[in-house]
Protein backbone atom coordinates (compact mmCIF):
# COMPACT_ATOMS: atom_id res chain seq x y z
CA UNK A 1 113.11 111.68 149.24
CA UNK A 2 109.64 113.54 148.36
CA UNK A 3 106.93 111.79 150.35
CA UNK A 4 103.96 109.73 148.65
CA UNK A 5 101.16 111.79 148.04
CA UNK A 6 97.41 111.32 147.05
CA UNK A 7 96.06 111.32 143.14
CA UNK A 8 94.46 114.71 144.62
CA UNK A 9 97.27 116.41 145.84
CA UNK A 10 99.01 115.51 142.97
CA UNK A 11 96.68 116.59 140.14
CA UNK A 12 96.05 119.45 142.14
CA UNK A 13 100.19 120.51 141.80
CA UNK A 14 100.34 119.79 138.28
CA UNK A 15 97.73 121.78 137.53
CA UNK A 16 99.38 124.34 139.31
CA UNK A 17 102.61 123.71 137.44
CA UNK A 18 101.15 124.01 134.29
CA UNK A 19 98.07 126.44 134.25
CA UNK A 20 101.14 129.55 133.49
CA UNK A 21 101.84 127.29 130.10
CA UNK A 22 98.87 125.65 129.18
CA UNK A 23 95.53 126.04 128.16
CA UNK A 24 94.64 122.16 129.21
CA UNK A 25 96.63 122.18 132.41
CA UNK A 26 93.52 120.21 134.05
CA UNK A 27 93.69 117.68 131.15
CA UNK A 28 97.63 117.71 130.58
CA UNK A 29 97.48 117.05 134.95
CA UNK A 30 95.48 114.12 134.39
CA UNK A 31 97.54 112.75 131.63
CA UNK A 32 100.52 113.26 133.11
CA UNK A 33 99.58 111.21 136.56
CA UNK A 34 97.71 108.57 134.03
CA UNK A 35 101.55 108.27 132.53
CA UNK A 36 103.25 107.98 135.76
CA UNK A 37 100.99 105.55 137.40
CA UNK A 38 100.28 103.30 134.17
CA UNK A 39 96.57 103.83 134.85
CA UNK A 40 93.67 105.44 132.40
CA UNK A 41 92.68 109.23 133.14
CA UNK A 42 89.06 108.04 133.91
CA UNK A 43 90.86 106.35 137.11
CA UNK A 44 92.58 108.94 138.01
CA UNK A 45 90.04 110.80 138.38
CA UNK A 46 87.96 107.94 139.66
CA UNK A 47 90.65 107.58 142.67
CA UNK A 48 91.74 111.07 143.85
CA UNK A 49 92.49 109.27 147.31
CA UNK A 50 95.05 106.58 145.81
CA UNK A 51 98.77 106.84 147.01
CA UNK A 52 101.59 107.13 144.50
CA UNK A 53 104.69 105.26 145.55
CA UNK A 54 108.27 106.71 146.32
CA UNK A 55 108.86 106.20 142.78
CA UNK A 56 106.13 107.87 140.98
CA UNK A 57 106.28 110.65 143.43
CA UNK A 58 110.05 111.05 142.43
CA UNK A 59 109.22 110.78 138.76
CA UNK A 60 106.16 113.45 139.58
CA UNK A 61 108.85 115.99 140.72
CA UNK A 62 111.49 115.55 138.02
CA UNK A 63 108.68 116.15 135.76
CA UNK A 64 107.25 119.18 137.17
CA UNK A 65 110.54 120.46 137.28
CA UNK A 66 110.61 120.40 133.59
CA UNK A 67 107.09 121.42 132.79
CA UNK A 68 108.10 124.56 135.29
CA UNK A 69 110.78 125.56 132.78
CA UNK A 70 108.19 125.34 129.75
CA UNK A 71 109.10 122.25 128.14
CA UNK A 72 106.23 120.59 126.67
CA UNK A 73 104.61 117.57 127.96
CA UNK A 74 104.89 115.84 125.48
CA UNK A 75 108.63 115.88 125.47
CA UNK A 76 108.75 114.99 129.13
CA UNK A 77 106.12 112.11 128.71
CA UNK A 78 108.77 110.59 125.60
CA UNK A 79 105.01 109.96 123.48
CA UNK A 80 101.71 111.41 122.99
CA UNK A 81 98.73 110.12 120.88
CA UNK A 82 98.08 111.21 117.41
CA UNK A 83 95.09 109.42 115.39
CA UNK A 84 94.37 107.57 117.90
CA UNK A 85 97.73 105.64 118.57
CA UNK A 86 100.67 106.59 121.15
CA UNK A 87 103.99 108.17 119.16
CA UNK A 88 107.29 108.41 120.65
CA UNK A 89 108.31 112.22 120.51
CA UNK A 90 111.55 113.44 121.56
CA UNK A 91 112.78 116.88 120.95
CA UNK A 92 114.55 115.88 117.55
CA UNK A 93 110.54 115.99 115.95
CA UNK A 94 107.71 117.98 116.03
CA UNK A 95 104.88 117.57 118.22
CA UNK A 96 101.98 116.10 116.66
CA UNK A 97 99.13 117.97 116.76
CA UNK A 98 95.10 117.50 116.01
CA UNK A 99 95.44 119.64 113.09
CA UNK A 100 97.43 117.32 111.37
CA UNK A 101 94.72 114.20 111.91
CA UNK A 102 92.86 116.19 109.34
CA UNK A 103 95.47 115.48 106.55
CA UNK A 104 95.60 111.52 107.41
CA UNK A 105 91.54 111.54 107.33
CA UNK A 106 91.52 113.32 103.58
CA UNK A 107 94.50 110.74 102.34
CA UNK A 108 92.78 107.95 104.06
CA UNK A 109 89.45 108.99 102.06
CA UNK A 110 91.16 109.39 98.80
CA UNK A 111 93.35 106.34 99.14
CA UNK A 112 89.89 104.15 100.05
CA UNK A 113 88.19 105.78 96.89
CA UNK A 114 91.08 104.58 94.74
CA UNK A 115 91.81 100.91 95.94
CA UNK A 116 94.63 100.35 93.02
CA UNK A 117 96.72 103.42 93.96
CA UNK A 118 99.31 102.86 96.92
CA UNK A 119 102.14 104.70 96.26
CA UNK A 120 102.30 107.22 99.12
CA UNK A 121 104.79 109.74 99.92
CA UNK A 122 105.01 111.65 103.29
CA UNK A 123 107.87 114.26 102.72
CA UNK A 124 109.36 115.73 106.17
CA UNK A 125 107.87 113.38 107.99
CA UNK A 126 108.93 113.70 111.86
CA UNK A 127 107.61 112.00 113.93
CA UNK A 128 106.37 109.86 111.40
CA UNK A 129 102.94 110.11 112.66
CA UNK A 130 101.52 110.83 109.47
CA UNK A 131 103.18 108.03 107.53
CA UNK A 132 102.50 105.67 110.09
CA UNK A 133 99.34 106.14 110.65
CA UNK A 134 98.02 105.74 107.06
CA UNK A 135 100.39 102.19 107.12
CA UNK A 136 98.06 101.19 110.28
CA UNK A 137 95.19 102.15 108.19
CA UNK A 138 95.62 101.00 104.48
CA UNK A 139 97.31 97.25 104.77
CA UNK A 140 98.35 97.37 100.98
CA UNK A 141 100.11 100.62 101.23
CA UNK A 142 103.67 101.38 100.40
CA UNK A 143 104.90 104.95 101.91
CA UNK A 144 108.40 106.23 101.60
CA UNK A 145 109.02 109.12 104.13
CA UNK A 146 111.46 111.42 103.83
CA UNK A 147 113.27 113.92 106.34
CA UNK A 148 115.84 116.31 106.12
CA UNK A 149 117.09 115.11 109.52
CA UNK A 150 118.55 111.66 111.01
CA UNK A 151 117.51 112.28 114.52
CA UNK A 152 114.29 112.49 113.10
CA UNK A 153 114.09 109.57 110.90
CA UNK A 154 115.37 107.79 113.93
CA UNK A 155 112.24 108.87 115.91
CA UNK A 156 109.75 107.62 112.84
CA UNK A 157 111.41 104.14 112.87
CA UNK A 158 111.01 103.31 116.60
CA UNK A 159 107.05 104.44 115.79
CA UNK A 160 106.65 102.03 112.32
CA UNK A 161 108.57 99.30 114.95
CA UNK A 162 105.78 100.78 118.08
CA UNK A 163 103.06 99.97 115.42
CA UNK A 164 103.96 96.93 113.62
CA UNK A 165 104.58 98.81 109.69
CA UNK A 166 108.13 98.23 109.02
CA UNK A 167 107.59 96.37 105.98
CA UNK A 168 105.19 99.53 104.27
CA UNK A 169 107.33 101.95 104.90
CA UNK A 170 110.77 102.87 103.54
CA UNK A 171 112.54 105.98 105.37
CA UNK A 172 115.35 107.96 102.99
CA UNK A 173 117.18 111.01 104.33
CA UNK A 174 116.25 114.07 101.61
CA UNK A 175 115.73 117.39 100.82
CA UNK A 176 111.78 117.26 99.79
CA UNK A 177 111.38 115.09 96.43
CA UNK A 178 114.77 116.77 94.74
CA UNK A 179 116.19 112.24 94.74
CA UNK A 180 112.96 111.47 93.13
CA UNK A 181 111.64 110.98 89.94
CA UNK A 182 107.61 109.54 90.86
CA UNK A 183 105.38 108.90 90.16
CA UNK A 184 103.67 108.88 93.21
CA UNK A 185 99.57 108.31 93.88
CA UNK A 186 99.53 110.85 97.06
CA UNK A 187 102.12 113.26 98.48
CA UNK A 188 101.74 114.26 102.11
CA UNK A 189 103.51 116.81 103.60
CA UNK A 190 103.34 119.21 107.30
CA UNK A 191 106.86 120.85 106.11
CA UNK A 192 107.65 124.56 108.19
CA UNK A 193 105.21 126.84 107.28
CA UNK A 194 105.71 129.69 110.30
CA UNK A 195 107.44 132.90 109.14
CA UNK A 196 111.11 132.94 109.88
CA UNK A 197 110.54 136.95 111.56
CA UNK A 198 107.30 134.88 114.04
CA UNK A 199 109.71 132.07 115.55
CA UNK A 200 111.70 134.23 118.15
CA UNK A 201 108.07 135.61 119.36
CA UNK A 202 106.49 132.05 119.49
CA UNK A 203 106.76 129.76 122.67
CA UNK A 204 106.88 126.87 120.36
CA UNK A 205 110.52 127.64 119.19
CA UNK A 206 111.63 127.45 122.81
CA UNK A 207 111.95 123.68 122.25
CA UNK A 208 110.61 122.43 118.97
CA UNK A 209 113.11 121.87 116.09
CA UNK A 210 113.23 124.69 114.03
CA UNK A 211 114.12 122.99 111.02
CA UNK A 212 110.75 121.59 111.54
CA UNK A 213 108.87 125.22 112.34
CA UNK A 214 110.78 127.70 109.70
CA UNK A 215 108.90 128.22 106.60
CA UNK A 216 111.08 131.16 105.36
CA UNK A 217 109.78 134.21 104.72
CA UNK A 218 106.78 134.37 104.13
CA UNK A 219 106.04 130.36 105.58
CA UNK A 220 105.71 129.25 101.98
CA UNK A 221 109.27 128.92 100.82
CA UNK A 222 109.44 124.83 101.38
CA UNK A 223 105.49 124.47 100.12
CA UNK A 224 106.41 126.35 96.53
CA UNK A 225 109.44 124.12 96.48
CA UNK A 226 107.74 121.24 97.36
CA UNK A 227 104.82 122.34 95.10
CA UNK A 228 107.01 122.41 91.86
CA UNK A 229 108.89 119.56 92.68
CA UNK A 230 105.52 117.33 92.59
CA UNK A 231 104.31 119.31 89.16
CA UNK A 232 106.38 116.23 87.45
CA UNK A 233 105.73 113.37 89.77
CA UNK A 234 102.29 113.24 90.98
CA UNK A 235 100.81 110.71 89.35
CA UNK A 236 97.02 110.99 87.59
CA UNK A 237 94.63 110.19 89.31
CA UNK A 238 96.66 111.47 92.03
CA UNK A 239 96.45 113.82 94.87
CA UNK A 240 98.31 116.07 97.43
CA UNK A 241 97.97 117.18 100.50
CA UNK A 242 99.79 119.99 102.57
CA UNK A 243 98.95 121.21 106.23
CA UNK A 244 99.67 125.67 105.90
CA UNK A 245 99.47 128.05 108.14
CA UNK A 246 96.09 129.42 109.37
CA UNK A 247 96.48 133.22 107.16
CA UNK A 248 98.35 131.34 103.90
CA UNK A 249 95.17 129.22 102.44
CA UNK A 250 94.66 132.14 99.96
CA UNK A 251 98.00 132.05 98.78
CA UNK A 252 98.97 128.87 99.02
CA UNK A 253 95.80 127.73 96.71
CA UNK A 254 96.74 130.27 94.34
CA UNK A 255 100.72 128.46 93.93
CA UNK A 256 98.82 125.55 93.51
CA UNK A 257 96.68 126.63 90.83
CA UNK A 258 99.24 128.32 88.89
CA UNK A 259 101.89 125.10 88.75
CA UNK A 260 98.93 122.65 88.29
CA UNK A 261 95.91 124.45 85.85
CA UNK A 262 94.44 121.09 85.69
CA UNK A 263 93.88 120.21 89.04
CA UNK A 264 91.25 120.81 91.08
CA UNK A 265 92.73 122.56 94.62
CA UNK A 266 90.89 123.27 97.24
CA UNK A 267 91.78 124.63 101.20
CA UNK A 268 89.49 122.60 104.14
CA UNK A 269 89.24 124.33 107.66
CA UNK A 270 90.50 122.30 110.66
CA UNK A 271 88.07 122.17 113.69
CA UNK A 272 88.33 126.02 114.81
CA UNK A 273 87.49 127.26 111.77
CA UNK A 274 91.42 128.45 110.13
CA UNK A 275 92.18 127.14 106.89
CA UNK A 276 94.65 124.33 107.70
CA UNK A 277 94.55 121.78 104.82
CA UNK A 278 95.69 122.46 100.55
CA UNK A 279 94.02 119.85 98.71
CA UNK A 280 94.90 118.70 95.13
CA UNK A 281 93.58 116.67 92.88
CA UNK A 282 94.55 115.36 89.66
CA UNK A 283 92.27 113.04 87.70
């Protein structure tokens, strides 16, 4: 049996642990002991001479053992926060990352400038982060998500259930809008946009889904599908909004103006700067 150990010592291993996989392994340290001990970074930090019990020092290990191996910590942790809420994440779903919180603020403006349109559709939806979190946000809304996968939908349910939505959202297993007729007010969407030839050089396939990673190739294959699927069902006023890869905003914007001449379409940066966001909007 491992023997009980300080905050210190512990953050101190973590970091250790992680630093060959991470860029945050100070931060992802800190969250991890906050997750095992039930307590807020800020004391964890606050306390570097508090004890962990036999269990939490046995939980410590098995985890480090895992985040030794590579596996993301968000996967070992079973949740990590996205829009400021805690999602269940197992490795049936992609991670959610900050990128994506740019997508939910632009629906969450449109849907706020346009109180009588609610019909929202979040097509490969994960996690479910995305859906869910414009539920939390918009009390009138109704959002059916859609994923390819069952495991998947699965994980989105038990985060509608974490966040109290159920009754907004409606979860239907589908390839992108192909069951679907519309119209709908907004259509979200983070479907695969990495180039099938990238995915054996990227740590991220290691343990991510890569149904939810391959784009095809040239990352665009399920964004034109998706693209000319919506050309009949977005409604008007209406709007879309896809997350792309950081090099296919040029592109991408160019699909989108072809299949929709009267829209306006524009690409938004996320925070470092990379083109991250297709915007479209019908009036």
């Amino acid at each position: 049996m491992p023997q009980p150990q300080t905050l210190s010592h512990a953050l101190n291993l973590a970091r250790g642990v992680l630093a060959p996989h991470s860029d945050t392994a100070a931060i992802d340290a800190q969250t991890l002991l906050a997750h095992l001990t039930g307590r807020s970074r800020a004391w964890v930090l606050a306390h570097p001479e508090a004890l962990l019990d036999e269990s939490q020092t046995v939980r410590l290990h098995q985890a480090l053992q895992r985040l030794a191996r590579g596996e993301p910590l968000p996967y070992v942790l079973g949740q990590w926060e996205f829009f400021g809420r805690s999602f269940v994440v197992t490795p049936a779903v992609l991670i959610p990352r900050p990128e994506t919180e740019l997508l939910v603020e632009a629906a969450l403006d449109w849907l706020r400038a346009h109180p009588g349109s609610r019909r929202v559709v979040d097509v490969g939806t994960g996690s479910g982060c995305i859906a869910v979190s414009l539920a939390a946000e918009v009390d009138e809304v109704q959002i059916v998500a859609i994923d390819q996968s069952a495991a998947a939908l699965e994980v989105a349910r038990r985060n509608a259930q974490r966040h109290g939505v159920t009754r907004r959202l409606r979860w239907i297993q589908a390839d992108l809008l192909a069951p679907f007729a519309g119209p709908w007010d907004v259509v979200c969407a983070n479907l695969p946009y990495i180039p099938s030839a990238q995915l054996a050089r990227l740590p991220v396939a290691r343990f991510e889904p890569r149904l939810a990673l391959d784009g095809g190739p040239d990352g665009l294959h399920l964004v034109r599908r998706l693209l000319r699927q919506a050309r009949v069902q977005i409604a008007s006023p209406g709007a879309l909004f896809l997350e792309i890869g950081a090099g296919q905003g040029p592109l991408a914007a160019q699909t989108a103006r072809r299949l929709f001449p009267e829209a306006y379409v524009e690409v938004r940066p996320d925070l470092a700067g990379h083109p991250r966001l297709l915007c479209l909007f019908l009036t």
